[in-house]
C-alpha atoms as a PDB file:
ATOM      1  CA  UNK A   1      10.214  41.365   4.064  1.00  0.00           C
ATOM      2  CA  UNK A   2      11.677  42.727   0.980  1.00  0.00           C
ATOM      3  CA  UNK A   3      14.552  39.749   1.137  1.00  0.00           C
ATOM      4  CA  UNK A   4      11.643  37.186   0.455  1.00  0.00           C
ATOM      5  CA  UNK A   5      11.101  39.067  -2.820  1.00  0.00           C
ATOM      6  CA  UNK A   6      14.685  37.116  -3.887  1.00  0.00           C
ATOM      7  CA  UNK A   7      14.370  33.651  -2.508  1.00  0.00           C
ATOM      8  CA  UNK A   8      14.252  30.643  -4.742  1.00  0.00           C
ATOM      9  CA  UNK A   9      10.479  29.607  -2.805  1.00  0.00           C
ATOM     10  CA  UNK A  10       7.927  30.761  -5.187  1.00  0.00           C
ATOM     11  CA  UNK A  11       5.556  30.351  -1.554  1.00  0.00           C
ATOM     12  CA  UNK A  12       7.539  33.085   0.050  1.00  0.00           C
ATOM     13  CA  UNK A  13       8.055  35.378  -3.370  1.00  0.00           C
ATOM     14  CA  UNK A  14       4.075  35.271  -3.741  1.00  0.00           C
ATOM     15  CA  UNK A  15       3.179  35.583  -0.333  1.00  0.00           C
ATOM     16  CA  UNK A  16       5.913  39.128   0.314  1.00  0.00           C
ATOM     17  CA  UNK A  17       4.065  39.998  -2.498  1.00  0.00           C
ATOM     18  CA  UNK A  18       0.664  40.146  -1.199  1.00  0.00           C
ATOM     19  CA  UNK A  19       2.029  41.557   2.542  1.00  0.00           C
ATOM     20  CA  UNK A  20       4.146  44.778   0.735  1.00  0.00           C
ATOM     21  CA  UNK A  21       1.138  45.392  -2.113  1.00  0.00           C
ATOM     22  CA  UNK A  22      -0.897  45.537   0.737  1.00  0.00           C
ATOM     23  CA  UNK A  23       0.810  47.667   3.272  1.00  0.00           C
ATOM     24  CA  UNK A  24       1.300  49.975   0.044  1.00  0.00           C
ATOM     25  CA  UNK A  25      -2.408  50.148   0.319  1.00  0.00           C
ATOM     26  CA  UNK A  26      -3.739  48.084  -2.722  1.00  0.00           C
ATOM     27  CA  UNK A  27      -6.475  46.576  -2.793  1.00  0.00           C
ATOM     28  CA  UNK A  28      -7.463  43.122  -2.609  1.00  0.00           C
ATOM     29  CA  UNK A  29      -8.095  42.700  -6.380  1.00  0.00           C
ATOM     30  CA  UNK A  30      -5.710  44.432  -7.627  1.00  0.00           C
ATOM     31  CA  UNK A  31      -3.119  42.298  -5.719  1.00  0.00           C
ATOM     32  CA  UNK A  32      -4.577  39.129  -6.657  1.00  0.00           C
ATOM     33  CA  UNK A  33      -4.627  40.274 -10.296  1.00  0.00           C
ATOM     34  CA  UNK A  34      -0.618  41.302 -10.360  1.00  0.00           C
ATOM     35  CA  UNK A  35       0.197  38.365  -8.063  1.00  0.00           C
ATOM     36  CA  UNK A  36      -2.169  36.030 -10.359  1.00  0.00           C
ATOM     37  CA  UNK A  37      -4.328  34.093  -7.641  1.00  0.00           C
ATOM     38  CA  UNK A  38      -7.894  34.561  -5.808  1.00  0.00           C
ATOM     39  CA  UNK A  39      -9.068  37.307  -4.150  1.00  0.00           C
ATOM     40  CA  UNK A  40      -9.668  34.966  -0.982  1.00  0.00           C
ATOM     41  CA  UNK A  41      -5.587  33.814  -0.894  1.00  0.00           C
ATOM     42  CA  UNK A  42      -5.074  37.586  -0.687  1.00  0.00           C
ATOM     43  CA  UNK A  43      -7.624  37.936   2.330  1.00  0.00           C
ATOM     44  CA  UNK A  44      -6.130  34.858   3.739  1.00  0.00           C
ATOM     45  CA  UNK A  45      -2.518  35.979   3.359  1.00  0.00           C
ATOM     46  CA  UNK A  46      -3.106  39.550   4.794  1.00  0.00           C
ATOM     47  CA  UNK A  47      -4.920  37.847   7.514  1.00  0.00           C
ATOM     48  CA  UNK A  48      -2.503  35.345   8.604  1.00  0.00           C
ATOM     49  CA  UNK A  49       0.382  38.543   8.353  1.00  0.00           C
ATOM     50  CA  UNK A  50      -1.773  40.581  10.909  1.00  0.00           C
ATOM     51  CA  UNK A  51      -2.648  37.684  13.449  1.00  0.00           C
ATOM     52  CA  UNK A  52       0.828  35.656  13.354  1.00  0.00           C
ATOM     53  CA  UNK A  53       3.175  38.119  11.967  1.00  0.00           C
ATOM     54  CA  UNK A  54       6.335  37.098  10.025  1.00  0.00           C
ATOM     55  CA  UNK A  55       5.867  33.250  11.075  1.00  0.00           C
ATOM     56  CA  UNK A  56       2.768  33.144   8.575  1.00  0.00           C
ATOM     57  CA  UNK A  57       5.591  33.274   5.620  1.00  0.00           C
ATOM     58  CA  UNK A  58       6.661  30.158   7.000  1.00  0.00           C
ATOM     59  CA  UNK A  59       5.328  26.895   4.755  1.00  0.00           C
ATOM     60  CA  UNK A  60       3.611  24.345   6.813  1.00  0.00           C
ATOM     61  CA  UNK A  61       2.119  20.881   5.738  1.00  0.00           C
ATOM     62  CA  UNK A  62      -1.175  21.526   3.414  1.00  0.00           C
ATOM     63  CA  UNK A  63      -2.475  18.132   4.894  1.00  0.00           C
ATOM     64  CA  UNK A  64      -5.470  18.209   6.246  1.00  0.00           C
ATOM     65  CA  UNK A  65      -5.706  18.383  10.058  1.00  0.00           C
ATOM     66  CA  UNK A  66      -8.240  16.179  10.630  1.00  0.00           C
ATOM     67  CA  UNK A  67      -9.863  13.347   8.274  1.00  0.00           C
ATOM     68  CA  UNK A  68     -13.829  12.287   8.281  1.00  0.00           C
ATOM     69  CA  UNK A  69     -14.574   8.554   8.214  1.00  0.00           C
ATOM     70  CA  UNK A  70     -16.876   8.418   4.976  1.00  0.00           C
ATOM     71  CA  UNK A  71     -17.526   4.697   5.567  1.00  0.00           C
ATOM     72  CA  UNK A  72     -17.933   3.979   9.421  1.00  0.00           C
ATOM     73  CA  UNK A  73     -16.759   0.075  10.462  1.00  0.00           C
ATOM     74  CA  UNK A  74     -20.143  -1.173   9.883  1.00  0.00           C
ATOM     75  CA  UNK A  75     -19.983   0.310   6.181  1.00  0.00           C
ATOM     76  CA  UNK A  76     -16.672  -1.033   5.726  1.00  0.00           C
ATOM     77  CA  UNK A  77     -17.910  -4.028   6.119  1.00  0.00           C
ATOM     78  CA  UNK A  78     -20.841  -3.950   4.239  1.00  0.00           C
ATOM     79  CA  UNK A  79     -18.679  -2.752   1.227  1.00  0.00           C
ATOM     80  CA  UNK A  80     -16.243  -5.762   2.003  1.00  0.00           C
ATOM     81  CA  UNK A  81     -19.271  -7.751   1.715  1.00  0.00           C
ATOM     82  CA  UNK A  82     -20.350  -5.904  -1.511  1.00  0.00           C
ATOM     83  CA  UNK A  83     -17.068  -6.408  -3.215  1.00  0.00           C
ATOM     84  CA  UNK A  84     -17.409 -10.286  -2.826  1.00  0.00           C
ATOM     85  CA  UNK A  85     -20.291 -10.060  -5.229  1.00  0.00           C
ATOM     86  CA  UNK A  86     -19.467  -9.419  -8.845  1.00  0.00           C
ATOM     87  CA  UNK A  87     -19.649  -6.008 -10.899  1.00  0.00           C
ATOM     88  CA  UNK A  88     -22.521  -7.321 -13.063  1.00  0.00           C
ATOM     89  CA  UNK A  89     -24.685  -8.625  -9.939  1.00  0.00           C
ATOM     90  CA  UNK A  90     -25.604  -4.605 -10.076  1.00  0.00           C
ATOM     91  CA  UNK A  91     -26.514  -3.943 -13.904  1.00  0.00           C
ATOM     92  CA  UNK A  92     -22.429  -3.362 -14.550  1.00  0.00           C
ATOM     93  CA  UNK A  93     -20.993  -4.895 -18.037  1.00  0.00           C
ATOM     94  CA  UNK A  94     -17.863  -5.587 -15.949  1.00  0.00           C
ATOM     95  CA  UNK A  95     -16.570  -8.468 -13.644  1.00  0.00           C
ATOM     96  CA  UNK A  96     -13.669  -6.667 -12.404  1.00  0.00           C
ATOM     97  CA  UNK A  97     -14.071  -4.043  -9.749  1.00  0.00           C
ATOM     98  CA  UNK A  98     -12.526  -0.917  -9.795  1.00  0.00           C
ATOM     99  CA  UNK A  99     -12.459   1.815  -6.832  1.00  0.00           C
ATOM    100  CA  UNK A 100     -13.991   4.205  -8.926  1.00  0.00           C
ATOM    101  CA  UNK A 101     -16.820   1.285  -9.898  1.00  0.00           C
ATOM    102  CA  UNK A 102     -17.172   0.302  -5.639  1.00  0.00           C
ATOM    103  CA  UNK A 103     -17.418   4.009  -5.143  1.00  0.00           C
ATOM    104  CA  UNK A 104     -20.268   4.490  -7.655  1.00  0.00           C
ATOM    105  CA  UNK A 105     -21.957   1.721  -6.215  1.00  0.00           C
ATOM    106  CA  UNK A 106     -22.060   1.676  -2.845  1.00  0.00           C
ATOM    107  CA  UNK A 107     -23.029   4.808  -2.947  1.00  0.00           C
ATOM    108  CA  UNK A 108     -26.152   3.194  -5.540  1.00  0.00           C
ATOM    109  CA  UNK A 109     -26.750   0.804  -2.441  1.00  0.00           C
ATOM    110  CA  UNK A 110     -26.909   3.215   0.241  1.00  0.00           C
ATOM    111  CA  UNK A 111     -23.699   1.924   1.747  1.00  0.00           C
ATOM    112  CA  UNK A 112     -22.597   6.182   1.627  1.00  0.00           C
ATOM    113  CA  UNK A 113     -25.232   8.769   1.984  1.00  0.00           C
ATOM    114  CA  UNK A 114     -23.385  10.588  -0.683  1.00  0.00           C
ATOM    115  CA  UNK A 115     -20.612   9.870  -3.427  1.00  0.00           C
ATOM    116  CA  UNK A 116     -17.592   9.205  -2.404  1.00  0.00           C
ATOM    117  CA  UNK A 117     -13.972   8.848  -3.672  1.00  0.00           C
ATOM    118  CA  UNK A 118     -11.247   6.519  -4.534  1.00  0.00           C
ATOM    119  CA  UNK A 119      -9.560   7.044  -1.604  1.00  0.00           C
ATOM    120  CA  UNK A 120     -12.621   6.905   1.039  1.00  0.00           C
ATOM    121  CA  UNK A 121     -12.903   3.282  -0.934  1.00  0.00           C
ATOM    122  CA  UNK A 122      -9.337   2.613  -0.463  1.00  0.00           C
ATOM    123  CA  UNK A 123      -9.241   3.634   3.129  1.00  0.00           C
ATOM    124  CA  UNK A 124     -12.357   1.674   4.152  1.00  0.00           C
ATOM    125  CA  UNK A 125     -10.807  -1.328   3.316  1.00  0.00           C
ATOM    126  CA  UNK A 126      -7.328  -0.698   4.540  1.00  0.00           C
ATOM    127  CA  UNK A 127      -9.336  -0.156   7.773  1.00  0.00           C
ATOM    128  CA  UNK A 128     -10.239  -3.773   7.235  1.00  0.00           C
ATOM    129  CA  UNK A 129      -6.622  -4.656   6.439  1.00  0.00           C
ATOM    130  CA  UNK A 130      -8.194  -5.716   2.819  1.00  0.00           C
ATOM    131  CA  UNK A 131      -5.204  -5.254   0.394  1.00  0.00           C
ATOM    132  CA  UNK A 132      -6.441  -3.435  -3.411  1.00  0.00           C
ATOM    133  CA  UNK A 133      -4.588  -5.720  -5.718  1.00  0.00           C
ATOM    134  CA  UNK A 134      -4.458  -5.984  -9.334  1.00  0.00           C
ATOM    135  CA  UNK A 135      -6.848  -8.647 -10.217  1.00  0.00           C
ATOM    136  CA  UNK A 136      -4.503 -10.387 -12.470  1.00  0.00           C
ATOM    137  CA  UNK A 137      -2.213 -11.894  -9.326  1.00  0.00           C
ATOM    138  CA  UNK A 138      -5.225 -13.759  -7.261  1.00  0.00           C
ATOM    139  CA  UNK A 139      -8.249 -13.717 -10.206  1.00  0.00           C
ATOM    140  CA  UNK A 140      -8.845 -17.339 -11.157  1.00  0.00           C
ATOM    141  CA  UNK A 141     -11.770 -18.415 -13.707  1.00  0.00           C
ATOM    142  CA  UNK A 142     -13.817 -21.194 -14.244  1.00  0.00           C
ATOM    143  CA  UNK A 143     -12.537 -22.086 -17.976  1.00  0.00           C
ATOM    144  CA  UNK A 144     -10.812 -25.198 -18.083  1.00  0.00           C
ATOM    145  CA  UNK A 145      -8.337 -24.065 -20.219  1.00  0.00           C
ATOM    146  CA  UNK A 146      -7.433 -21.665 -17.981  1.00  0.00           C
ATOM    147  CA  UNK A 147      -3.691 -22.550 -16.689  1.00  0.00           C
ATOM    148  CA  UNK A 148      -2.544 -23.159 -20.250  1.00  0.00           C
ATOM    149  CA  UNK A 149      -3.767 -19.680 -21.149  1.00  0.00           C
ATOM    150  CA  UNK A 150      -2.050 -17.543 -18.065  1.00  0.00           C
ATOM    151  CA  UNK A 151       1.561 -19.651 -18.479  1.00  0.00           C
ATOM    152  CA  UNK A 152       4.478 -18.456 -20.183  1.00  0.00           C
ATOM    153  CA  UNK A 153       4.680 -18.870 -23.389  1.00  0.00           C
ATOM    154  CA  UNK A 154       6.643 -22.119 -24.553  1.00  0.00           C
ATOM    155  CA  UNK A 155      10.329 -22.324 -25.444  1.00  0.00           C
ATOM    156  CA  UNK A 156      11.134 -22.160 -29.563  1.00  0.00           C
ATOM    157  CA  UNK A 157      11.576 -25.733 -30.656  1.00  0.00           C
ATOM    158  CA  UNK A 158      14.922 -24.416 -32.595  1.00  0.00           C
ATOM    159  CA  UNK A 159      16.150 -22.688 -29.511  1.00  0.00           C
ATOM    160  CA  UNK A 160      15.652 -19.437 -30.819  1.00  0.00           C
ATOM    161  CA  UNK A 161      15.556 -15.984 -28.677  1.00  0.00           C
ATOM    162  CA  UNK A 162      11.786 -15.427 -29.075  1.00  0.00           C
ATOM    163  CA  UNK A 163      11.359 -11.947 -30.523  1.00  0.00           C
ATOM    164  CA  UNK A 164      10.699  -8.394 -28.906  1.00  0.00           C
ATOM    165  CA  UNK A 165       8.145  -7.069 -31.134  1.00  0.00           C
ATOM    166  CA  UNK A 166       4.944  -6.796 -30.036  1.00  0.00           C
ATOM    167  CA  UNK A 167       5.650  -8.314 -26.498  1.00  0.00           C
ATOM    168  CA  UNK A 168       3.956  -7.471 -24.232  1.00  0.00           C
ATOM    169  CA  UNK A 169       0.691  -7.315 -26.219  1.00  0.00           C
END
């Protein structure tokens, strides 16, 4: 136990800590106050030492293990269906959606029973094997002018190199 104290794994360093403080007989506060983290990481440390032993020092994935659906199929849909509608249809000053906008939203339309994220957004569609692209690559408009406006700008009559500052803008 006391060789964790030296590894280069700040994981293992804090949680020897919390095992050798607390076979010492501190107490939970006072360990989570010298080791600097909650109260509740000390309970769950000194739990997981007494149950599983040494192997609890080990660091395992902090994924999850199991995901809930926010948006069942039928939802997914109905938010595919949403986003095929523009921004302003719902009082927004926008015509480009966002994730965080579709999130707000659908949730405003009773699509989710409660707010949900980016991701749940993102995931809903991925379901539907609906890419999230930048609107800039597939976003046409009905200004006639258009085309001229999105091409490249046009070579300098003299055949100069056109100049760096400020592209981009």
């Amino acid at each position: 136990m006391e060789g964790g104290l030296r590894s280069a794994e700040a994981f293992l360093v804090r949680h020897c800590q919390i095992v050798l403080a607390s076979e010492y007989g501190a107490g939970v506060p006072r360990i989570a106050r010298q080791v600097g983290c909650s109260e509740q990481t000390v309970r769950n440390v000194v739990h997981a030492f007494n149950t599983q032993g040494v192997a609890c020092l080990e660091r395992r994935s902090s994924r999850p293990h199991t995901t809930r659906e926010r948006l069942g199929s039928a939802g997914a849909e109905r938010l595919q269906a949403l986003l095929h509608q523009s921004p302003r249809t719902f009082g927004h000053l926008t015509s480009l959606w966002t994730l965080e906008l579709a999130a707000e939203v659908s949730f405003a339309q009773g699509l989710t029973p409660q707010r949900v994220s980016r991701e749940a957004i993102r995931t809903a569609l991925h379901r539907l094997e609906v890419s999230w692209q930048r609107a800039k690559r597939w976003i046409t408009s009905p200004d006639p002018a258009y085309a001229r406006k999105k091409s490249p700008r046009p070579p300098d009559p003299l055949g100069r190199e056109p100049s760096r500052v400020g592209a981009g803008l």
